[in-house]
N, C-alpha and C. Protein backbone atom coordinates (compact mmCIF):
# COMPACT_ATOMS: atom_id res chain seq x y z
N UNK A 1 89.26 220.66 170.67
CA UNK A 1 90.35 219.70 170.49
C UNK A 1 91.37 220.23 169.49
N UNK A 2 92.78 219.83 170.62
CA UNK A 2 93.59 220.35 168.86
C UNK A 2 94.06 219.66 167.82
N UNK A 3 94.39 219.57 166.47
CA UNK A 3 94.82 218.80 165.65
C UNK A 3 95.56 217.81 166.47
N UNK A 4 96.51 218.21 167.39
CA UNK A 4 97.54 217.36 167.72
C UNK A 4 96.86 215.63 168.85
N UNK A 5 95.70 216.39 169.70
CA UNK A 5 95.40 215.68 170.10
C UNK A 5 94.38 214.80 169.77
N UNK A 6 93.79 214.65 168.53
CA UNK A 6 93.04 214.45 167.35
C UNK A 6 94.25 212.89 167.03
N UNK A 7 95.45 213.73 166.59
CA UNK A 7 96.22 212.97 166.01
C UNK A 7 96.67 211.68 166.66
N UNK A 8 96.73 212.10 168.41
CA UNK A 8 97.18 211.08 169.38
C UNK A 8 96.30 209.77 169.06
N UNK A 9 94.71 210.54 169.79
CA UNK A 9 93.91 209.66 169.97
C UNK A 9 93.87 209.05 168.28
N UNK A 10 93.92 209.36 167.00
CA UNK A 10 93.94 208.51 166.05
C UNK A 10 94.89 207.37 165.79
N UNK A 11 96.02 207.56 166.85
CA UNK A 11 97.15 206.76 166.51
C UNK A 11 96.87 205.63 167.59
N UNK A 12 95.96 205.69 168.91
CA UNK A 12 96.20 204.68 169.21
C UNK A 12 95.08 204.09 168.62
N UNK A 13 93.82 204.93 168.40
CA UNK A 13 93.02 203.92 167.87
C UNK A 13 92.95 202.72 166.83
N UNK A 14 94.40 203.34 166.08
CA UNK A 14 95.11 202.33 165.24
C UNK A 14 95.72 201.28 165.51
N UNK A 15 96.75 201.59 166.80
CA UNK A 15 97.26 200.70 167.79
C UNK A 15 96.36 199.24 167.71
N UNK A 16 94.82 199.70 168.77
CA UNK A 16 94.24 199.11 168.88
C UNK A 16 93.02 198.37 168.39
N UNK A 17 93.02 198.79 166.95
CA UNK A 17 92.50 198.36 165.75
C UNK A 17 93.43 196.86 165.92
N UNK A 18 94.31 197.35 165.41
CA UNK A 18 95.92 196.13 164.95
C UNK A 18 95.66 195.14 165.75
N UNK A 19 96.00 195.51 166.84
CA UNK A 19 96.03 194.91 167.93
C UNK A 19 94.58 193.89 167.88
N UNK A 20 93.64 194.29 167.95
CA UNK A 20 92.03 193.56 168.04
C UNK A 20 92.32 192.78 167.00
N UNK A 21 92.83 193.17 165.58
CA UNK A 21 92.98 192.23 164.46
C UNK A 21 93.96 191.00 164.43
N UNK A 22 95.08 191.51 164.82
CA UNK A 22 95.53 189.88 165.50
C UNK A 22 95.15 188.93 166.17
N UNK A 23 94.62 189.54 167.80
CA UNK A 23 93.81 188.60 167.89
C UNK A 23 93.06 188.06 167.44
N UNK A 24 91.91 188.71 166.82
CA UNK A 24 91.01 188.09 165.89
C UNK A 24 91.37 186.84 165.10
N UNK A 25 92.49 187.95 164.16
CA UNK A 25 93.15 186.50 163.20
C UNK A 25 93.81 185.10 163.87
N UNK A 26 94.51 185.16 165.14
CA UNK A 26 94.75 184.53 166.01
C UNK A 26 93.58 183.41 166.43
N UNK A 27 92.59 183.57 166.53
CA UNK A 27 91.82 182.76 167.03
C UNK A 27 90.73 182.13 165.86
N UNK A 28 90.99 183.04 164.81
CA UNK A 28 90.64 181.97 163.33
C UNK A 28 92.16 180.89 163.09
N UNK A 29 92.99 181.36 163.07
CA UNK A 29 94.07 180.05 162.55
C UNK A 29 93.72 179.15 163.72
N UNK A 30 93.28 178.99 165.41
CA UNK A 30 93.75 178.10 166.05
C UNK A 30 92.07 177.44 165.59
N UNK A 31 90.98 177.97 165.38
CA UNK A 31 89.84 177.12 164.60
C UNK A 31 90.33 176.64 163.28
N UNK A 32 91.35 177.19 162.43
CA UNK A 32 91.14 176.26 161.65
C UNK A 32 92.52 175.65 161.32
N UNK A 33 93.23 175.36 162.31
CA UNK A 33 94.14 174.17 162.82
C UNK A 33 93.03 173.43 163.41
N UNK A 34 92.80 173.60 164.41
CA UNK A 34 91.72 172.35 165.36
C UNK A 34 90.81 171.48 164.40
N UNK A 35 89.98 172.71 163.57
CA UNK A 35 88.62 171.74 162.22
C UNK A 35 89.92 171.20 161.35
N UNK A 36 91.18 171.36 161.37
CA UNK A 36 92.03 170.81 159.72
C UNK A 36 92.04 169.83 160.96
N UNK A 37 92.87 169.39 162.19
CA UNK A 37 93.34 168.53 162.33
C UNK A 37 91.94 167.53 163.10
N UNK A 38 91.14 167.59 163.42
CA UNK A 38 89.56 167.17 163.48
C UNK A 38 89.70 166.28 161.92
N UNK A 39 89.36 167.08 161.03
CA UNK A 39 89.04 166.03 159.67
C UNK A 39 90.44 165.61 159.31
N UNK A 40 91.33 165.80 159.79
CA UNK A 40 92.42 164.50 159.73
C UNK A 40 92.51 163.78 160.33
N UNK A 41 91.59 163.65 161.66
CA UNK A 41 91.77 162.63 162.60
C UNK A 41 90.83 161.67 162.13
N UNK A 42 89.58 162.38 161.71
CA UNK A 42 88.11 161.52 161.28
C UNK A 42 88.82 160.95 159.52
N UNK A 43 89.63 160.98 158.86
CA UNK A 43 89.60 160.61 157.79
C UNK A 43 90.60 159.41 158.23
N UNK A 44 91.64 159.25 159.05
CA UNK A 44 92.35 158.62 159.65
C UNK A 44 91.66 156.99 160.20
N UNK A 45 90.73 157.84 160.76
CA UNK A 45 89.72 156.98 161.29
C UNK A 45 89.34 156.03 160.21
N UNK A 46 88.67 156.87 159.45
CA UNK A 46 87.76 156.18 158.06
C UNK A 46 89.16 155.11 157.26
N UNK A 47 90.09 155.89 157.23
CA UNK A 47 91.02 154.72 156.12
C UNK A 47 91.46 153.53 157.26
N UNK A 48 91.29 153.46 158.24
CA UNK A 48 91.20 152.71 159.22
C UNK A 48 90.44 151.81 159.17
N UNK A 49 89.26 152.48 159.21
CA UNK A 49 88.00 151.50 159.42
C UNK A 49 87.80 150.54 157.73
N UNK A 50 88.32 151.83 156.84
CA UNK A 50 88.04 151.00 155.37
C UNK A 50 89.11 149.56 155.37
N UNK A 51 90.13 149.86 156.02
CA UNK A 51 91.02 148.83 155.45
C UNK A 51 90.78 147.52 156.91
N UNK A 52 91.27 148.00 158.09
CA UNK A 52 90.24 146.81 159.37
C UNK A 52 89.34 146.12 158.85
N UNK A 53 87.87 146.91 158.41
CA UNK A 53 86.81 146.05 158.12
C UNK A 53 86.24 146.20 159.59
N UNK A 54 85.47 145.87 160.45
CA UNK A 54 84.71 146.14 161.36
C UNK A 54 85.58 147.55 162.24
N UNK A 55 84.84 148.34 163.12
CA UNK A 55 86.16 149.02 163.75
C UNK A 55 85.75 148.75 165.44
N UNK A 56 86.42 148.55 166.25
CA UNK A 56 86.82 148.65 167.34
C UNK A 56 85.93 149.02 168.23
């Protein structure tokens, strides 16, 4: 192998490092949008139910 093609294949493997890491990170923010807005829905609930008095 020559340096050069050493160099290719290192660059995309970088590419696709990056690339895998966005997604990655991508699909942690939409878990933790969904669990933030989950315990805002359930706390919603609760100041609901605290101030109602029986719930629904």
């Amino acid at each position: 192998m020559t340096g050069e093609t050493i160099c290719v294949i290192g660059l995309r493997y970088e590419n696709i490092r990056k690339l895998a890491w966005r997604l990655i990170e991508k699909k942690i923010n939409e878990n933790i949008r969904k669990l933030a807005w989950r315990l805002r829905q359930e706390r919603r609930e609760g100041n609901r139910a605290d101030r109602a008095g029986p719930v629904r």
